[in-house]
PDB file of N, CA and C in Angstrom:
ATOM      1  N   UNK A   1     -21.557  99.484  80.512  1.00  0.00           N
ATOM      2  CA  UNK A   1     -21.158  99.218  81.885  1.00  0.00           C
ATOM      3  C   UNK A   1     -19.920  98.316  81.934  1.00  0.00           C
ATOM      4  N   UNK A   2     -19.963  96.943  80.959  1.00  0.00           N
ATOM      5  CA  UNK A   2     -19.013  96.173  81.154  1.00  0.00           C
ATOM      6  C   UNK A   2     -17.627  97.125  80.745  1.00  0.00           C
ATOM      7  N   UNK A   3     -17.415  98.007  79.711  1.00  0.00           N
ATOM      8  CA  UNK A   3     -16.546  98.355  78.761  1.00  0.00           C
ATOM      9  C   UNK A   3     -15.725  99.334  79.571  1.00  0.00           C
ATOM     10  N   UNK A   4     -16.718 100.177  80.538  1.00  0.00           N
ATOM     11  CA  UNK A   4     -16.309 101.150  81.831  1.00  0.00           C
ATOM     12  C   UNK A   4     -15.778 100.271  82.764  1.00  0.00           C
ATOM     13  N   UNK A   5     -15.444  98.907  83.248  1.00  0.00           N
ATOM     14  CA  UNK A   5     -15.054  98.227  83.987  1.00  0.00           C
ATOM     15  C   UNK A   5     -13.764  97.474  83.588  1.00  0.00           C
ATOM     16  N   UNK A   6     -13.957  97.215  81.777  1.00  0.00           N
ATOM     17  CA  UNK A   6     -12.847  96.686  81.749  1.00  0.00           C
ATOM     18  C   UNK A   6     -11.681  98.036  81.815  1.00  0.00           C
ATOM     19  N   UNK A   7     -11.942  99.002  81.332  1.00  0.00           N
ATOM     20  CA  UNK A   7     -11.415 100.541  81.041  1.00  0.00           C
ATOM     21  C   UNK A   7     -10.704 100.213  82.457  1.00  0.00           C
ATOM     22  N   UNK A   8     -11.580 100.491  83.610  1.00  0.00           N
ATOM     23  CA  UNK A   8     -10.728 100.785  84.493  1.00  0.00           C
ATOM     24  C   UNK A   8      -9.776  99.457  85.102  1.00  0.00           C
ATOM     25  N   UNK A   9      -9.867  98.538  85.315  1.00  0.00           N
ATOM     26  CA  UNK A   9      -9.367  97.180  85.530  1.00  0.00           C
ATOM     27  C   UNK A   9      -7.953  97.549  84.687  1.00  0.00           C
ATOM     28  N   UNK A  10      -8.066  97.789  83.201  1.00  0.00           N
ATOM     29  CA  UNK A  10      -6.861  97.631  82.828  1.00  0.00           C
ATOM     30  C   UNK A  10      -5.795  98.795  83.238  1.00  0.00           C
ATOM     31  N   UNK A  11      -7.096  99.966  83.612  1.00  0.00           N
ATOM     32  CA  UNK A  11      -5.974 101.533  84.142  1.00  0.00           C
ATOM     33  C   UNK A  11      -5.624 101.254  85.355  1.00  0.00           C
ATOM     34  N   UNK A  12      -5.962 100.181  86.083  1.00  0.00           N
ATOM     35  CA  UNK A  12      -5.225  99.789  87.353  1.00  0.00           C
ATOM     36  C   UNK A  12      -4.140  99.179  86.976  1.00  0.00           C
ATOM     37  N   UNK A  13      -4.018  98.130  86.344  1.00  0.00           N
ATOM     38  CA  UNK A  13      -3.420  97.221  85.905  1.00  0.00           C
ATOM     39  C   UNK A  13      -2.136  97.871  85.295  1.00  0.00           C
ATOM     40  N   UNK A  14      -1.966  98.942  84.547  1.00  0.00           N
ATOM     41  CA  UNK A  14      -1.247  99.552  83.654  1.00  0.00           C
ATOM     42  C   UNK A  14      -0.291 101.347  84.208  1.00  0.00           C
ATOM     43  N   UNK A  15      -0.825 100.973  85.588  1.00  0.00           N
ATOM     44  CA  UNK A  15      -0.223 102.531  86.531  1.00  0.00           C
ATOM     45  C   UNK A  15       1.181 102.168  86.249  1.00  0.00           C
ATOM     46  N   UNK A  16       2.239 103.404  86.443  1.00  0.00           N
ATOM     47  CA  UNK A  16       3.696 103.393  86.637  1.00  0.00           C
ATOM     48  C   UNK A  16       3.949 102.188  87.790  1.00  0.00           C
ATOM     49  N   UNK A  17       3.546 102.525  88.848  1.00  0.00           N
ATOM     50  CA  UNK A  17       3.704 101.437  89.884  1.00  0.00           C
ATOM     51  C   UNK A  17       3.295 100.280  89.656  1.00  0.00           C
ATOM     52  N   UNK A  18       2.808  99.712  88.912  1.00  0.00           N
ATOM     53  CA  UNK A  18       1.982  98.365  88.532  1.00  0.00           C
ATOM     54  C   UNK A  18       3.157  97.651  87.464  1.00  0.00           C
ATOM     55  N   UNK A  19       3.572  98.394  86.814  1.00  0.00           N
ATOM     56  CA  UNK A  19       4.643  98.270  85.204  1.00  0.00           C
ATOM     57  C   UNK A  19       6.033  97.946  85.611  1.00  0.00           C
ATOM     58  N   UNK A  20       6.255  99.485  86.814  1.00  0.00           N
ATOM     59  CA  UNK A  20       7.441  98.913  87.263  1.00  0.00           C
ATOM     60  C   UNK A  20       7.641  97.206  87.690  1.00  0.00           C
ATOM     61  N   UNK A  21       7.185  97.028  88.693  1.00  0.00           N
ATOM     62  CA  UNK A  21       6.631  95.685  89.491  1.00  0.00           C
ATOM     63  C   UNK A  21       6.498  94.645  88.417  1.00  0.00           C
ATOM     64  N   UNK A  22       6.051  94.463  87.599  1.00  0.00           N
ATOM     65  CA  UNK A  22       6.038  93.611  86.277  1.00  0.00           C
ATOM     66  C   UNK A  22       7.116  93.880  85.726  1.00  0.00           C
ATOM     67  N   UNK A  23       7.877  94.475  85.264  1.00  0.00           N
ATOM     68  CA  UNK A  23       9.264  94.649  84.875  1.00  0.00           C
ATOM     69  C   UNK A  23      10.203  94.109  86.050  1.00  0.00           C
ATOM     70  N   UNK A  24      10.459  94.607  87.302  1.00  0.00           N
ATOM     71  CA  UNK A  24      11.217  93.550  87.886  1.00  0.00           C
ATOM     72  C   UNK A  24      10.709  92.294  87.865  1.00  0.00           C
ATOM     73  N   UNK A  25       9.558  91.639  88.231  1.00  0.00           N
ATOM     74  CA  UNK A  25       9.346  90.258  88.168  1.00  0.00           C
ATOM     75  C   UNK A  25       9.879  89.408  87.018  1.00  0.00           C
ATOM     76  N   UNK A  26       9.738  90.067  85.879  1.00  0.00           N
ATOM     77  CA  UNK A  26      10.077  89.923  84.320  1.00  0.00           C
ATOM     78  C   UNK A  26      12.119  89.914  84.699  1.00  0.00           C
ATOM     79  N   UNK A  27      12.434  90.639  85.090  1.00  0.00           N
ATOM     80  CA  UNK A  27      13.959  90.585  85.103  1.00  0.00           C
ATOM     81  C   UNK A  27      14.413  89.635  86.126  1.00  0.00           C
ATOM     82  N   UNK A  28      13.813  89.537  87.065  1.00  0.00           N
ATOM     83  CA  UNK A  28      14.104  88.371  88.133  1.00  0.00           C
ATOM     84  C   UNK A  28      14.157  87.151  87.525  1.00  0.00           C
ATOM     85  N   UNK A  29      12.635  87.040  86.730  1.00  0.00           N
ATOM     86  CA  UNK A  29      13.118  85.469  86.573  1.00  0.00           C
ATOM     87  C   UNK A  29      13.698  85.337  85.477  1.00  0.00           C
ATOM     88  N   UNK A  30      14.227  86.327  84.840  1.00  0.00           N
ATOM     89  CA  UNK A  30      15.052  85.937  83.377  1.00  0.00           C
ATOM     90  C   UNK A  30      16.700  85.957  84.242  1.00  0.00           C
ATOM     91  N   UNK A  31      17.083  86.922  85.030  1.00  0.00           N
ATOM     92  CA  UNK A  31      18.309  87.089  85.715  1.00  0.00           C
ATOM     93  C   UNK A  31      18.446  87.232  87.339  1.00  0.00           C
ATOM     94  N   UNK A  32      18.053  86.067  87.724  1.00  0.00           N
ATOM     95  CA  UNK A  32      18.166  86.341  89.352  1.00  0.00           C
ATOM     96  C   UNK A  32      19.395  87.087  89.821  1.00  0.00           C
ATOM     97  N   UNK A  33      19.042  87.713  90.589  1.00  0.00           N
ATOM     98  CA  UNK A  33      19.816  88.490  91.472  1.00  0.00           C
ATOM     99  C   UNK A  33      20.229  87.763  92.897  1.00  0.00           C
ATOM    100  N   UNK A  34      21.585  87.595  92.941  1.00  0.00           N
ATOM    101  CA  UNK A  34      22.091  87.212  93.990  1.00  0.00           C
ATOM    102  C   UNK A  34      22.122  88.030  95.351  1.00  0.00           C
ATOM    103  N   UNK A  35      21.486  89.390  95.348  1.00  0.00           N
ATOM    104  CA  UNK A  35      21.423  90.364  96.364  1.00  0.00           C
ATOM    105  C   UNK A  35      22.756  90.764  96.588  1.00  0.00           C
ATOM    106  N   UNK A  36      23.774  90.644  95.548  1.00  0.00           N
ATOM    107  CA  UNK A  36      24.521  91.562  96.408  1.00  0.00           C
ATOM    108  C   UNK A  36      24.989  92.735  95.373  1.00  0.00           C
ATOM    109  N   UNK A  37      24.203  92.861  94.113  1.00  0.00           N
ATOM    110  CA  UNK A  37      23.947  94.062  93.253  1.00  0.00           C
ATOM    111  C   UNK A  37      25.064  93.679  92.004  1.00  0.00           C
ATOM    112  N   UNK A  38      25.339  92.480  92.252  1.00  0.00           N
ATOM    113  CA  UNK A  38      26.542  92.666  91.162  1.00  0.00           C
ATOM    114  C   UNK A  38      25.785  92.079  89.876  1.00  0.00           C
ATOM    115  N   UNK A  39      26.725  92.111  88.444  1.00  0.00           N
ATOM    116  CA  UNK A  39      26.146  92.388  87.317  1.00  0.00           C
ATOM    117  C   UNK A  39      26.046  91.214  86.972  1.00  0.00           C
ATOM    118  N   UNK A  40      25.986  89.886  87.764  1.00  0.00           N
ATOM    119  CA  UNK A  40      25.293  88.417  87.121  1.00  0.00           C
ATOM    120  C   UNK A  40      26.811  87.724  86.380  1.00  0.00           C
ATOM    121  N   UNK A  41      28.021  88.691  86.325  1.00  0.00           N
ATOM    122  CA  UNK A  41      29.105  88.213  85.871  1.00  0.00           C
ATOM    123  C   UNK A  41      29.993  88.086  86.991  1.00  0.00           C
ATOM    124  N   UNK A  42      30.773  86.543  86.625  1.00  0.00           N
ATOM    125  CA  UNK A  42      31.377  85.763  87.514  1.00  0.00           C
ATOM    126  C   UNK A  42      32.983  86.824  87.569  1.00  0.00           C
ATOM    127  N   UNK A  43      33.379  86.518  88.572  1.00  0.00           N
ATOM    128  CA  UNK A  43      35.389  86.747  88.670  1.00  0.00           C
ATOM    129  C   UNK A  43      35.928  86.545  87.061  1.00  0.00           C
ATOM    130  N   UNK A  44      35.822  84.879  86.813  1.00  0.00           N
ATOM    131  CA  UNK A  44      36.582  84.445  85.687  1.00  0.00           C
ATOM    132  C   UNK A  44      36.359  84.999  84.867  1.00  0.00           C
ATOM    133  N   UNK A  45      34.938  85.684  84.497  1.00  0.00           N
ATOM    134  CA  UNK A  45      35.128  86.319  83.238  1.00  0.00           C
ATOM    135  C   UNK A  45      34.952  87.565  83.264  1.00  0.00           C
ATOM    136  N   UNK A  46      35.564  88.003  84.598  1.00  0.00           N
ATOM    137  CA  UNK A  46      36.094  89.419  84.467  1.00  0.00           C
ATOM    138  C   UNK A  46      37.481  89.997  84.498  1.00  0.00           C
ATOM    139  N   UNK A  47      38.043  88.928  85.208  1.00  0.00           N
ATOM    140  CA  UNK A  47      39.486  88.929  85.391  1.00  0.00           C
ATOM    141  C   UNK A  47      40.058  89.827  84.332  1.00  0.00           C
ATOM    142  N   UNK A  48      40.682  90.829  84.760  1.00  0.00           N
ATOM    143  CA  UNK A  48      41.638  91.624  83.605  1.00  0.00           C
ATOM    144  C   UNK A  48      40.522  92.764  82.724  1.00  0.00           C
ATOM    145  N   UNK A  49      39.416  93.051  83.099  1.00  0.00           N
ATOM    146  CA  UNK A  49      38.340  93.388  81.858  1.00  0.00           C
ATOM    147  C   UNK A  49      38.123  95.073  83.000  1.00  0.00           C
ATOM    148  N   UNK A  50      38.001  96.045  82.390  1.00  0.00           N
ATOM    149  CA  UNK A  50      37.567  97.506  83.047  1.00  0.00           C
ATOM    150  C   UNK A  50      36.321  97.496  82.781  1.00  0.00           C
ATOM    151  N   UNK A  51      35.761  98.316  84.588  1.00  0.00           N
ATOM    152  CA  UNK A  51      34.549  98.780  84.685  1.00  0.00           C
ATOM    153  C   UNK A  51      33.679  98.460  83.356  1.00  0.00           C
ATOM    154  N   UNK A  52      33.655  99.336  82.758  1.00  0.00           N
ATOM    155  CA  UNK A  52      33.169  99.575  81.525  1.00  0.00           C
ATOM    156  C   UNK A  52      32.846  98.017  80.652  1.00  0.00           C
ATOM    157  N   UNK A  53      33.922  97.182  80.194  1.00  0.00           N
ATOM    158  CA  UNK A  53      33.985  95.702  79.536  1.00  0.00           C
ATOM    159  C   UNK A  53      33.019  95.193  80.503  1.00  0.00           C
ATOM    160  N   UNK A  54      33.173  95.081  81.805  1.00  0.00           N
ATOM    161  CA  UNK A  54      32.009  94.351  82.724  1.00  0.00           C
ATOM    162  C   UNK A  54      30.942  94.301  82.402  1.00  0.00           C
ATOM    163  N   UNK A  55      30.579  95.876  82.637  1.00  0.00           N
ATOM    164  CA  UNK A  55      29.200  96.164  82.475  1.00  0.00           C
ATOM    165  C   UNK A  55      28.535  96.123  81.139  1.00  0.00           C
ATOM    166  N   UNK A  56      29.931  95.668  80.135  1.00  0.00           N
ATOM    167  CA  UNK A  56      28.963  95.496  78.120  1.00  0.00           C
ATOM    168  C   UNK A  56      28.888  94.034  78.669  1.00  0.00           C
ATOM    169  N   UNK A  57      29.643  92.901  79.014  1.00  0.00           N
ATOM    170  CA  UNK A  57      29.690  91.776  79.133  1.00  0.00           C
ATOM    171  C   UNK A  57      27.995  91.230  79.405  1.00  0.00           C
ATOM    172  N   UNK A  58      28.198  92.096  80.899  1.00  0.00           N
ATOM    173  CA  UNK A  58      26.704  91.846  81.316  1.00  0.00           C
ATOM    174  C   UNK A  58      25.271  92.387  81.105  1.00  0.00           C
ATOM    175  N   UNK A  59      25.696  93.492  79.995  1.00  0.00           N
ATOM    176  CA  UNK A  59      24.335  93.832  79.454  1.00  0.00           C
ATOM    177  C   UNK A  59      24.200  92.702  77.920  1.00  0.00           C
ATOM    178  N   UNK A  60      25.642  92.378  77.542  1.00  0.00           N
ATOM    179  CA  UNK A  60      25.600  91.241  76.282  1.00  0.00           C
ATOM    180  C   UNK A  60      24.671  90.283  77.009  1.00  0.00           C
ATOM    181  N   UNK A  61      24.954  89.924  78.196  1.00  0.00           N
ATOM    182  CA  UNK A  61      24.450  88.665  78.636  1.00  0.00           C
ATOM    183  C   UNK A  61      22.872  88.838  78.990  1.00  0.00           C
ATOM    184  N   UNK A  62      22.629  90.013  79.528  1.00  0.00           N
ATOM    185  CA  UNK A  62      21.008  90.176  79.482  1.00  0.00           C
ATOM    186  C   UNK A  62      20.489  89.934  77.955  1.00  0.00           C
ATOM    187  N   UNK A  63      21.086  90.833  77.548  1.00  0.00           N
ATOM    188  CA  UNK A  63      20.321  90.719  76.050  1.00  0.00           C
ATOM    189  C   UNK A  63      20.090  89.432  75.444  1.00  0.00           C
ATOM    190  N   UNK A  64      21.131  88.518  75.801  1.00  0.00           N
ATOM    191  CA  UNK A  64      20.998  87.284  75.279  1.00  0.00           C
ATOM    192  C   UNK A  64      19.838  86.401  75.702  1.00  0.00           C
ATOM    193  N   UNK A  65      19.838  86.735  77.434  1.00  0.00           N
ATOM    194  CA  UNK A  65      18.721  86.157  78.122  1.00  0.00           C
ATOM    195  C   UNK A  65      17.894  86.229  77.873  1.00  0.00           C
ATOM    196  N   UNK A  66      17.673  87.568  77.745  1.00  0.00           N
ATOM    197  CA  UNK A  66      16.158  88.216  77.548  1.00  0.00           C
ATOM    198  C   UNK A  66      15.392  87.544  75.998  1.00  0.00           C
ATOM    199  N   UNK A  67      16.047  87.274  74.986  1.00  0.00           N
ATOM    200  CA  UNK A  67      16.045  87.186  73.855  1.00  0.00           C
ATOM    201  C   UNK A  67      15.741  85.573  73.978  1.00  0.00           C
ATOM    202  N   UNK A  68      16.187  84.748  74.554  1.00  0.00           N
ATOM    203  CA  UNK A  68      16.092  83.191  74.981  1.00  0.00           C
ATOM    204  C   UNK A  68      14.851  83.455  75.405  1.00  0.00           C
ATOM    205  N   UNK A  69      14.656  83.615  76.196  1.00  0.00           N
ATOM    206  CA  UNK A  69      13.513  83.597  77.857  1.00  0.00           C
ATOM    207  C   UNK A  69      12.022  83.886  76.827  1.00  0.00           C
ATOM    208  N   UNK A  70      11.580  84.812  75.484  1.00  0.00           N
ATOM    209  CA  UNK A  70      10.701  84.657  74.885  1.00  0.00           C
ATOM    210  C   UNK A  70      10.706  84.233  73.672  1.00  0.00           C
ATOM    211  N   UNK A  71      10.163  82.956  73.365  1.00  0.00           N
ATOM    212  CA  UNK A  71       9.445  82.614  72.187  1.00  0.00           C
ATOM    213  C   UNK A  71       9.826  83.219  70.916  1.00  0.00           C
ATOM    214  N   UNK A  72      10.422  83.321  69.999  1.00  0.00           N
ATOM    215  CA  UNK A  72       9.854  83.848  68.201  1.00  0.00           C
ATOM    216  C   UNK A  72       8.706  83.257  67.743  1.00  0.00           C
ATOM    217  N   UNK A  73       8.676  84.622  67.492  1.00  0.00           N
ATOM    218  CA  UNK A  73       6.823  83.858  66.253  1.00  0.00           C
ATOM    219  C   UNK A  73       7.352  83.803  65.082  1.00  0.00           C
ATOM    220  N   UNK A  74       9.041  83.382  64.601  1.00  0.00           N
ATOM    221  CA  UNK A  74       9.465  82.845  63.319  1.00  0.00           C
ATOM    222  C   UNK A  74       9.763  81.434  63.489  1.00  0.00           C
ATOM    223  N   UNK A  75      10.141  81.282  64.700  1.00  0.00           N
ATOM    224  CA  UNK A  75      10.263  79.967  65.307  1.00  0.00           C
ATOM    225  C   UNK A  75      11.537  79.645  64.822  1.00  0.00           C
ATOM    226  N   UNK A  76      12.508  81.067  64.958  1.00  0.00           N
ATOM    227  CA  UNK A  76      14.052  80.721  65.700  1.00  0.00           C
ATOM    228  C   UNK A  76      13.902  81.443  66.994  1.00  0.00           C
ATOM    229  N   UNK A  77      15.563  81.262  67.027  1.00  0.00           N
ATOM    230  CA  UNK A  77      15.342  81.741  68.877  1.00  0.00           C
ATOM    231  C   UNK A  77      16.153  83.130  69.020  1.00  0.00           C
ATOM    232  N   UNK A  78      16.218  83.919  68.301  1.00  0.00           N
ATOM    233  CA  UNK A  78      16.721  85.609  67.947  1.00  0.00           C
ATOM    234  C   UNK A  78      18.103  85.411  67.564  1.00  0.00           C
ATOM    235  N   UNK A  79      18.834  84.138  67.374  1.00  0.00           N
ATOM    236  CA  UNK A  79      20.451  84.383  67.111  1.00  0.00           C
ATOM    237  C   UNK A  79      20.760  84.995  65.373  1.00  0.00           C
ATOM    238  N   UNK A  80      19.480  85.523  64.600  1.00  0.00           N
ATOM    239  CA  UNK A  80      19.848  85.600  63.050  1.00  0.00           C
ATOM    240  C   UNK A  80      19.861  87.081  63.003  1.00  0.00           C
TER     241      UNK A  80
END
């Protein structure tokens, strides 16, 4: 009975719609969004840089975040 309860608890828990929703929350608080859709990169360090350079800049910069924002279980912080 318990094992049929946790079963379903976690198949709630684990729907497309449930994952999505945990994935933005997860990106929010690693990269707030200023609402106005832009890529978290400032003027200055776009100045002179195409479409394209922007958008590596600011996926460099997620990656970096993202990589900060959890823990190593080597106990560096992902820069090796």
């Amino acid at each position: 009975m318990a094992a049929r309860w946790i079963q379903a608890e976690v198949s709630l828990l684990t729907t497309r719609s449930r994952c999505a929703y945990y994935i933005s929350v997860l990106r929010r608080a690693i990269w707030p969004d200023d609402g106005d859709g832009s890529t978290g990169v400032s003027e200055a360090e776009c100045h002179g840089l195409s479409a394209k350079e922007r958008l590596s800049v600011a996926r460099n910069r997620a990656r970096s975040a993202f990589i900060q924002f959890f823990p190593s279980k080597h106990g560096n912080n992902g820069d090796d």
